[in-house]
Protein backbone atom coordinates (compact mmCIF):
# COMPACT_ATOMS: atom_id res chain seq x y z
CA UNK A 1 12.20 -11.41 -31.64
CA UNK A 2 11.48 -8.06 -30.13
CA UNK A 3 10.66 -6.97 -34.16
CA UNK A 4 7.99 -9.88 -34.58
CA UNK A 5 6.18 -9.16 -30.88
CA UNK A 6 6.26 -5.32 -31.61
CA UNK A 7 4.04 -6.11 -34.83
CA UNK A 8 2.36 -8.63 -32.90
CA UNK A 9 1.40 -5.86 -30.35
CA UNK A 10 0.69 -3.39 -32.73
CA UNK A 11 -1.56 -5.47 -35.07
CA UNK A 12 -3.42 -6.30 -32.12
CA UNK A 13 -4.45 -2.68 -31.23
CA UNK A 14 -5.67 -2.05 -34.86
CA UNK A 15 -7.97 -5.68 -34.67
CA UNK A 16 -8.81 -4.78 -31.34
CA UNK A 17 -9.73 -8.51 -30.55
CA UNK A 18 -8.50 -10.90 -27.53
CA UNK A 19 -7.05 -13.26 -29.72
CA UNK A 20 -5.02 -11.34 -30.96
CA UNK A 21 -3.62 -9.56 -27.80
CA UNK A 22 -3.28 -12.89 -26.68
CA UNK A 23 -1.01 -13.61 -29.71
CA UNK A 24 1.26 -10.34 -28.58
CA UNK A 25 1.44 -11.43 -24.95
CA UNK A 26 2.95 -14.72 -25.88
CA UNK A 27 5.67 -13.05 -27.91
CA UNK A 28 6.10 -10.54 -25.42
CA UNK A 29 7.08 -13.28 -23.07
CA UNK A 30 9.30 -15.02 -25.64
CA UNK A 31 11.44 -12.30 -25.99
CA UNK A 32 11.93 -12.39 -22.49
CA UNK A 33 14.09 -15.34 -23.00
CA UNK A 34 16.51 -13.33 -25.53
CA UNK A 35 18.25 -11.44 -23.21
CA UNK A 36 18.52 -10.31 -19.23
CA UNK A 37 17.86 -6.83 -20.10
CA UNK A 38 14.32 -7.55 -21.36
CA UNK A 39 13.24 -8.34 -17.86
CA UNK A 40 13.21 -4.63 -17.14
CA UNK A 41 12.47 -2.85 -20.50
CA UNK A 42 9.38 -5.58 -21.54
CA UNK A 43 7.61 -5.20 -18.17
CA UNK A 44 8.58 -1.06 -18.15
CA UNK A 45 7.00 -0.99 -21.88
CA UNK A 46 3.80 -3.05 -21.60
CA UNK A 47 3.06 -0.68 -18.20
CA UNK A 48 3.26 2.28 -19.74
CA UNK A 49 1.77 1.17 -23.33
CA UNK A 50 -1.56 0.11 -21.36
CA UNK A 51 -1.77 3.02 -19.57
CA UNK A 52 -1.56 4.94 -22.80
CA UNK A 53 -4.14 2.65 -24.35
CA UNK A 54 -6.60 2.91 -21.56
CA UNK A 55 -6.50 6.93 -21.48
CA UNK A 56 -7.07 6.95 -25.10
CA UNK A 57 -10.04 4.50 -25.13
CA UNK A 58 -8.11 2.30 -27.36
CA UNK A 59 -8.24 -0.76 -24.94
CA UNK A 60 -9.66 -1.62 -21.95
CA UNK A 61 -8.60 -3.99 -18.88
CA UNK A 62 -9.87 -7.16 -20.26
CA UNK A 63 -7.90 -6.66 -23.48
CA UNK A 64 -4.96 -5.34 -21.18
CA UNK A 65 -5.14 -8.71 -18.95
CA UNK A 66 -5.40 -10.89 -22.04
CA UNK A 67 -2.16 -9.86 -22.82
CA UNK A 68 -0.67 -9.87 -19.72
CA UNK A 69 -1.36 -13.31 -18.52
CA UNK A 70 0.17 -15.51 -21.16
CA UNK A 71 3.36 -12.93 -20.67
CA UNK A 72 3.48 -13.86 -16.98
CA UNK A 73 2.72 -17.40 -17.27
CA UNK A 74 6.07 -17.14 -19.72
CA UNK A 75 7.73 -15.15 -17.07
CA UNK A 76 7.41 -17.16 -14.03
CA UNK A 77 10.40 -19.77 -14.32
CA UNK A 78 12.14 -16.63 -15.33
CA UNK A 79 11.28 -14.77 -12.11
CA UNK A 80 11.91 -17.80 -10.10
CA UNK A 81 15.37 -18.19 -11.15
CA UNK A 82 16.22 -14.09 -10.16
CA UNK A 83 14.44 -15.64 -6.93
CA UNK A 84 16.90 -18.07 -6.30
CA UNK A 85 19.76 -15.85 -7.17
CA UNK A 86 18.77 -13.16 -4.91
CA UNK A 87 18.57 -15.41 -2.07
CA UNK A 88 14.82 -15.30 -1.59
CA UNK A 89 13.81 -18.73 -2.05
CA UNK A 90 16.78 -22.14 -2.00
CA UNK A 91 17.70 -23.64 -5.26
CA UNK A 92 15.40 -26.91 -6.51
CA UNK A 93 14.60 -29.02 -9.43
CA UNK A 94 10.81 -28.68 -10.93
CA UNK A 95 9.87 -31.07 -13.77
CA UNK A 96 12.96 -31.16 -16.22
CA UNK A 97 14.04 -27.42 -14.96
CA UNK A 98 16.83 -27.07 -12.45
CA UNK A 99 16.87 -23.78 -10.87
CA UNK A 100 20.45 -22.67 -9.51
CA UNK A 101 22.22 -19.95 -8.18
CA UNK A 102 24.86 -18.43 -10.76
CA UNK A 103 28.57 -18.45 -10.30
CA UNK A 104 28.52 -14.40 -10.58
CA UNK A 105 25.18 -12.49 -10.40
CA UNK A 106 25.67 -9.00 -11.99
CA UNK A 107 22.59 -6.77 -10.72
CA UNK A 108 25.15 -4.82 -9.52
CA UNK A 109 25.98 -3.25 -12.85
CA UNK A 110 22.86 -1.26 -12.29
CA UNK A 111 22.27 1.74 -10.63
CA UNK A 112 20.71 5.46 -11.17
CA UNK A 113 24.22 6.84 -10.54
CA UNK A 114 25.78 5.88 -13.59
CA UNK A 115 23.31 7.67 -15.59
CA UNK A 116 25.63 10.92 -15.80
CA UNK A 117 28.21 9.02 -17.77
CA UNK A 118 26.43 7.04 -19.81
CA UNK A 119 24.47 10.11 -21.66
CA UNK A 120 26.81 9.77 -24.40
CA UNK A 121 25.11 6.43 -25.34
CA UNK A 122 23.21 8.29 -27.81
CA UNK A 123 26.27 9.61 -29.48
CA UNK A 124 27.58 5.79 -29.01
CA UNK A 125 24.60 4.45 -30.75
CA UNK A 126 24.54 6.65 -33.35
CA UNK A 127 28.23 7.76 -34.50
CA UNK A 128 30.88 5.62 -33.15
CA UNK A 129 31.29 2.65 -30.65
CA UNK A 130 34.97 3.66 -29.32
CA UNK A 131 36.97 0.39 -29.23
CA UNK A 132 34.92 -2.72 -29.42
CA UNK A 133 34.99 -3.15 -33.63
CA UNK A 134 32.91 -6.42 -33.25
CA UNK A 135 29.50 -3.95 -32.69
CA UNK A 136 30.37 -1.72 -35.73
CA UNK A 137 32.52 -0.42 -37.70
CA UNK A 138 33.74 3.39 -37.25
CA UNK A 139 33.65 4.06 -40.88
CA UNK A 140 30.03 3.25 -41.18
CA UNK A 141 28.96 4.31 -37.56
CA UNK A 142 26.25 2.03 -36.02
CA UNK A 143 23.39 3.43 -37.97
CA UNK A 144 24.83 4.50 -41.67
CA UNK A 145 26.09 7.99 -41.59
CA UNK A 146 24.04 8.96 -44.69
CA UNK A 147 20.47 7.99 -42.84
CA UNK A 148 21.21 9.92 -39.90
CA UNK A 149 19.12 13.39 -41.53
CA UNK A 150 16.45 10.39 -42.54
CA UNK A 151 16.90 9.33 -38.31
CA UNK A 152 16.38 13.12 -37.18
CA UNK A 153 13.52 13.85 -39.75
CA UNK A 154 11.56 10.95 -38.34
CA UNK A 155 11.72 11.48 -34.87
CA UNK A 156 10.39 15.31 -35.58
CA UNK A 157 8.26 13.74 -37.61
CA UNK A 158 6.43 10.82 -35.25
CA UNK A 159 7.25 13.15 -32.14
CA UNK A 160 4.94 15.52 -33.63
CA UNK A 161 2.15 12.92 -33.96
CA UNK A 162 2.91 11.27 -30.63
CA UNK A 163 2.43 14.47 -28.80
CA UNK A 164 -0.95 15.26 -30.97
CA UNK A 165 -2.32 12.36 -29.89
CA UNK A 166 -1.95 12.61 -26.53
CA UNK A 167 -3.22 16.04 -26.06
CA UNK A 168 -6.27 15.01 -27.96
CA UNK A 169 -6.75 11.64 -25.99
CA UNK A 170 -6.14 10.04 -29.17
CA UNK A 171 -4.31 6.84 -29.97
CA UNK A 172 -1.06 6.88 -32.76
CA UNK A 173 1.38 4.09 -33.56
CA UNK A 174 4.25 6.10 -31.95
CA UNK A 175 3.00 6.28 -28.92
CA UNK A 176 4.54 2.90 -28.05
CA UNK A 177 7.59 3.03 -30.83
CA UNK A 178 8.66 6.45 -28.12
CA UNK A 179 7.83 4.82 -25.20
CA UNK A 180 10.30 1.58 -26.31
CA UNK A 181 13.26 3.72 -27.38
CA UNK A 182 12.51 5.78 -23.98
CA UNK A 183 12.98 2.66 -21.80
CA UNK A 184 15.75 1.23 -24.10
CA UNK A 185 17.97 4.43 -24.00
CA UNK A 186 16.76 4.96 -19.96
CA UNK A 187 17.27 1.04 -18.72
CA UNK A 188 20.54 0.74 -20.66
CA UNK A 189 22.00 4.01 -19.43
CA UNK A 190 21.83 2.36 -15.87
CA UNK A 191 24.79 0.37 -16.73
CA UNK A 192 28.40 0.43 -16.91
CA UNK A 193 30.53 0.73 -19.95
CA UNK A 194 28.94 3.79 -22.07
CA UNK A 195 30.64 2.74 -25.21
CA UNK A 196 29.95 -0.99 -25.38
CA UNK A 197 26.19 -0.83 -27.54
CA UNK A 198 25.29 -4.57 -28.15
CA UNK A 199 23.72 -4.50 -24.62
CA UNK A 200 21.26 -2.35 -26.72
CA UNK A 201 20.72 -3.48 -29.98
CA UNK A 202 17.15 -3.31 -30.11
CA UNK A 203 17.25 0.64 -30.02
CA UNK A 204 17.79 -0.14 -33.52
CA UNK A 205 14.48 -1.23 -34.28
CA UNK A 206 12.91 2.09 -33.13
CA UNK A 207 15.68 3.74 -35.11
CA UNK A 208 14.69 1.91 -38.29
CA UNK A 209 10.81 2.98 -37.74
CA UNK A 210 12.02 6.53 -37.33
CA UNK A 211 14.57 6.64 -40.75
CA UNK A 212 11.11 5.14 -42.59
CA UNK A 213 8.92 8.18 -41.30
CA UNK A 214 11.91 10.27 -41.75
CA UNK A 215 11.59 9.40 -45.97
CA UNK A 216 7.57 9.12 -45.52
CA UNK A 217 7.82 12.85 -44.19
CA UNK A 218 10.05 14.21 -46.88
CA UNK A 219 7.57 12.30 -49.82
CA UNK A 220 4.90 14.39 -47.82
CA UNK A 221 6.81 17.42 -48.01
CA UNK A 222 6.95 17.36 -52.19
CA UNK A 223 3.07 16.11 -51.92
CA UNK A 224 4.29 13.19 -53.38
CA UNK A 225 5.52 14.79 -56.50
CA UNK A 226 8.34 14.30 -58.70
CA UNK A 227 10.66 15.69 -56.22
CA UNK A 228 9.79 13.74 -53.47
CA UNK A 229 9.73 10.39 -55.59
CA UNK A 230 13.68 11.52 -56.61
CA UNK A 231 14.28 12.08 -52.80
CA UNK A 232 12.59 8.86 -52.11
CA UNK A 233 14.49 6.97 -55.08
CA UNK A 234 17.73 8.76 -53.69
CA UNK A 235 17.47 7.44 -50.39
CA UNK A 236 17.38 3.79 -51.63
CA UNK A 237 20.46 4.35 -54.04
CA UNK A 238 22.50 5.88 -51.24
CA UNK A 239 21.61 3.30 -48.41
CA UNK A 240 21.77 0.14 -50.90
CA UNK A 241 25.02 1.53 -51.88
CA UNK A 242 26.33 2.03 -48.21
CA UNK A 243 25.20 -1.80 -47.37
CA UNK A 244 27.17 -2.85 -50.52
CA UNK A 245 30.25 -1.38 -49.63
CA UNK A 246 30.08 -2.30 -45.67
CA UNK A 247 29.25 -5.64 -47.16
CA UNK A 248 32.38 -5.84 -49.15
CA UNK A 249 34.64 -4.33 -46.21
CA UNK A 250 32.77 -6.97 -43.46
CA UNK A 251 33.68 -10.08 -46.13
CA UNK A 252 36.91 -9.16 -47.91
CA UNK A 253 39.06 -6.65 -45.38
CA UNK A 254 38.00 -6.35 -42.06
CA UNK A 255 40.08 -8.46 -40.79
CA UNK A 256 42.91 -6.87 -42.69
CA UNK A 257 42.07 -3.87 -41.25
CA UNK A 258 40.99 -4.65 -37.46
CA UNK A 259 42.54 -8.10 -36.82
CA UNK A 260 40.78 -11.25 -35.83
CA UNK A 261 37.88 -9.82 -32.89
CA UNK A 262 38.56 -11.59 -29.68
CA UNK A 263 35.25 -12.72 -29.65
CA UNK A 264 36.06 -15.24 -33.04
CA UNK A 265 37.88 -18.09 -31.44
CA UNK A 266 39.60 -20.60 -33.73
CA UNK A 267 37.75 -24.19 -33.15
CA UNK A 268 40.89 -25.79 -34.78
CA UNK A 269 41.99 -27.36 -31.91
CA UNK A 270 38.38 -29.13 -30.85
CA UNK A 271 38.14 -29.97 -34.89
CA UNK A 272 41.88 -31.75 -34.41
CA UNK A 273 40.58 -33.24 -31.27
CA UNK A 274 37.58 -34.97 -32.80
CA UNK A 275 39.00 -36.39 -35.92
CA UNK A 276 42.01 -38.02 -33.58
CA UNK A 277 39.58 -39.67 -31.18
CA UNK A 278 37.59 -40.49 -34.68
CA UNK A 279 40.42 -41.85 -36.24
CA UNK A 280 42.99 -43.17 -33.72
CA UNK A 281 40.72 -44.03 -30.49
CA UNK A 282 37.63 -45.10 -31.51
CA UNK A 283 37.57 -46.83 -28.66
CA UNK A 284 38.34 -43.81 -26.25
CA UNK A 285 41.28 -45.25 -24.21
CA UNK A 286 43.93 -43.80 -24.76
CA UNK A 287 45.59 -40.10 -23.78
CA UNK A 288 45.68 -37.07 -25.90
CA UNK A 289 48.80 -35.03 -25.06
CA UNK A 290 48.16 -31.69 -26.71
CA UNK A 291 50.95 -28.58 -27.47
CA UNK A 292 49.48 -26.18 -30.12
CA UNK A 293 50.86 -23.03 -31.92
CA UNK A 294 51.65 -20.23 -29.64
CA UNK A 295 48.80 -18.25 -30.97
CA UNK A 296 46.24 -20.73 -30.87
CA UNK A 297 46.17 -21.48 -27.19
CA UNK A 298 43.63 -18.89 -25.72
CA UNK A 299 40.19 -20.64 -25.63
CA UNK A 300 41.37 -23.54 -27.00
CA UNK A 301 39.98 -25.66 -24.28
CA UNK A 302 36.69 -24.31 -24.44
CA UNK A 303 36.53 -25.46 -28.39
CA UNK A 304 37.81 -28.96 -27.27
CA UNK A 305 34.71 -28.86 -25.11
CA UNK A 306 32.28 -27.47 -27.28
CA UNK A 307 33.23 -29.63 -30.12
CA UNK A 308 33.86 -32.60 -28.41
CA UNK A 309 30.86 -32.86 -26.68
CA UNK A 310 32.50 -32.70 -23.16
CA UNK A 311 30.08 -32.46 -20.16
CA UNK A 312 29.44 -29.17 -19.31
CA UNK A 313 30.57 -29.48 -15.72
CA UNK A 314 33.35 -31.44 -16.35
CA UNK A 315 34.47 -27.98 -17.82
CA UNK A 316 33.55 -25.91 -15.21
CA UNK A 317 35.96 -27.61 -12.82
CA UNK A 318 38.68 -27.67 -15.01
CA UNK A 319 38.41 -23.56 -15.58
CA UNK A 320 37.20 -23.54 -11.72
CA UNK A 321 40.37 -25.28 -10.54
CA UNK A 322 42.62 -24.26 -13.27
CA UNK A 323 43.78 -27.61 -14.22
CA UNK A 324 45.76 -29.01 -17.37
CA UNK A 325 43.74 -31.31 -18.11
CA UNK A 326 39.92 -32.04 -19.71
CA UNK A 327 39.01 -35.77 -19.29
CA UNK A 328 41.93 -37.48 -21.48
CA UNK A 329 43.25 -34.42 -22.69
CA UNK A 330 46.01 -33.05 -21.18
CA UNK A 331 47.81 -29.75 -22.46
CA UNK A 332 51.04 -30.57 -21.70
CA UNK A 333 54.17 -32.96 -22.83
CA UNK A 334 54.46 -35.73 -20.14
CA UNK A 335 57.56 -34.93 -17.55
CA UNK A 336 59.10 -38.36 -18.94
CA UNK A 337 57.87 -39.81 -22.46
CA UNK A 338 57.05 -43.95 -21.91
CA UNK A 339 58.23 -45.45 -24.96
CA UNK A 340 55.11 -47.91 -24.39
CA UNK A 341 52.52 -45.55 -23.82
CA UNK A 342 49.39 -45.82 -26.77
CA UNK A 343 48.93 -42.54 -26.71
CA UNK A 344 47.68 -39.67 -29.12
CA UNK A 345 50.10 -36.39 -29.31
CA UNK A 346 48.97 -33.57 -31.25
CA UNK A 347 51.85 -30.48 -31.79
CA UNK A 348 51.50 -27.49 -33.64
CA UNK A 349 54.44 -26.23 -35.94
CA UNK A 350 56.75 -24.88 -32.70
CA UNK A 351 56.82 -28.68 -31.92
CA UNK A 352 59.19 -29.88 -34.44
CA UNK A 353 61.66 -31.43 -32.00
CA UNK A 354 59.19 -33.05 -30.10
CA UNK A 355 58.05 -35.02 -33.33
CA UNK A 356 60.92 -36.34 -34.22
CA UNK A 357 61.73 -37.85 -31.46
CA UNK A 358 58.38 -39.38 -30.82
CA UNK A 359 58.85 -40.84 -35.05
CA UNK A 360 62.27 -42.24 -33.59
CA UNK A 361 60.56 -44.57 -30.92
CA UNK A 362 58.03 -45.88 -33.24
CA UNK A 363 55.07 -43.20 -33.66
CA UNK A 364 53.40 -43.00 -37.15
CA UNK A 365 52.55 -39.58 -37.98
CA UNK A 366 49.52 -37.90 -39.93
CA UNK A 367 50.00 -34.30 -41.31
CA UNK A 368 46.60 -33.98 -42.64
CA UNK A 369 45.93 -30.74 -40.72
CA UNK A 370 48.52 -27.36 -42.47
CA UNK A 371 50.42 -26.58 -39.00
CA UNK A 372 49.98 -29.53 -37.00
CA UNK A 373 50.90 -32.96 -36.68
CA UNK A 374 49.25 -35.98 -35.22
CA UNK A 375 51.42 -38.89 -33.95
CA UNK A 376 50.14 -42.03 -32.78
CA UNK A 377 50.49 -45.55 -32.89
């Protein structure tokens, strides 16, 4: 989103015309709704970009305001929900919006002292994420290894032009492209964990505009000769050839070689769920009793929920108050099995004593799903 309101913006300053700033000030304010982080960097960005704009006669206050107000009027519910966390105004209910205070508020994470040990970010962003696999692979780095010259050249490059322009009082595309890396790189280093980059993935769109200029520079270099059109025809072999072989490694042996990221929970057990009530309880009156396969059991419940359809605070009590049990699901055996009971039991593959016995007393069972068996009546 960040992508489509950055050439929103931009296209805007070459047509010079309200409409269109108007246009970039609405997806300005979209983006907002993305991710917490834009609340700092967006505002941070448009500031500065203005101020740029207005030294270098490029735009004026009208245009400026144009912008600005459909980006606040997208902002408000926003700001009145940091309101309401921060204790400045008590939670209420507008028109379908309910505005509440969070469980956990984490504006703590922020402060100018962690700055010092988050410098390595760069490095982070650039060569290796440390331990969290599920934001990039080390063998390819976060931006491929082979476009990092590409990277350097084009901030040289656009820095070079940037800092022309300003000391002429003239207007140039990366102007803004700086300024949004800048805040990016300055607003992220502010938090905790260095080595954890998704907090920051939209660095990678200025990092992308720099690689391009990078190759633009180097075609420049050969004055767009033979030379630079093999440098040029190079740099797509090399990079289409890195994306095929990350490709193949994401698809075919990642998990071979990094194990299933705790972030990719199994929904099996919500998917088991559903088809039982589906099939066996169609009416939805009867008990699930549920014992699954020792390493299926973390997040389990939260699939059941998701899949299942289960009301969102339903679920918060049962994680708030650690219980066993979501609606007519329960995660446990009963303490004493009642022969008459018309219930549902579902038992992964460590449960094999527990399903006989339930077959002896007159349970039908369906083995439809590899690992698990349903027994019901």
């Amino acid at each position: 989103i960040l992508t489509v309101a950055m050439y929103f913006l931009i296209r805007a300053i070459n047509r010079d015309t309200v409409s269109s700033y108007v246009l970039a000030g609405v997806f300005m304010g979209l983006t907002l709704y993305t991710y917490v982080l834009s609340y700092i960097i967006l505002p941070l960005f448009l500031l500065l970009t203005f101020i740029c704009l207005l030294l270098t006669g490029k735009a004026d206050i009208k245009k400026a305001l144009f912008c600005a107000i459909p980006f606040v009027i997208l902002a408000v519910p926003l700001l009145l929900e940091q309101l309401v966390n921060i204790g400045l105004i008590p939670e209420f209910s507008l028109f379908f919006s309910d505005f509440k205070r969070l469980n956990s508020y984490r504006s703590n994470e922020f402060s100018l002292a962690n700055i010092p040990g988050n410098i390595g970010l760069i490095y982070h962003c650039l060569i290796r994420d440390g331990i969290y696999s599920y934001n990039c692979f080390n063998e390819f780095g976060p931006v491929y290894l082979c476009l990092i010259p590409l990277l350097i050249a084009g901030v040289i490059s656009g820095g070079k032009k940037a800092v022309n322009a300003l000391k002429s009082h003239e207007y140039d595309h990366f102007i803004p492209v700086f300024i949004l890396g800048f805040i990016i790189y300055f607003v992220r280093m502010m938090i905790a964990t260095p080595d954890n980059i998704y907090k920051m993935n939209s660095i990678y769109l200025v990092f992308l505009i720099f690689i391009a200029e990078g190759t633009l520079w180097l075609f420049k270099c050969f004055n767009f000769g033979k030379w630079g059109k093999v440098i040029c025809i190079t740099t797509v072999l090399i990079t289409g050839a890195a994306f095929l072989l990350f490709s193949e490694f994401y698809f075919r042996r990642q998990t071979a070689v990094y194990g299933l990221h705790p972030v990719f929970i199994s929904t099996l057990p919500g998917d088991i769920v559903k088809y039982a009530k589906e099939v066996y309880d169609p009416e939805d009156n009867k008990s699930i009793y549920m014992e699954l396969e020792y390493r299926n059991r973390d997040y389990s419940d939260i699939a059941i929920a998701l899949i299942n359809q289960i009301d969102p605070k339903v679920y918060m009590e049962h994680l708030n108050n650690e219980t066993n049990e979501l609606e007519d699901i329960h995660f446990y055996f009963p303490e004493e099995f009642n022969e008459n009971e018309d219930a549902i039991y579902i038992l992964g593959s460590n449960w094999g004593h527990i399903a006989s016995y339930l077959r002896s007393i007159g349970f039908s069972c369906d083995e439809n799903w590899p690992g698990y068996t349903i027994l019901y009546r």
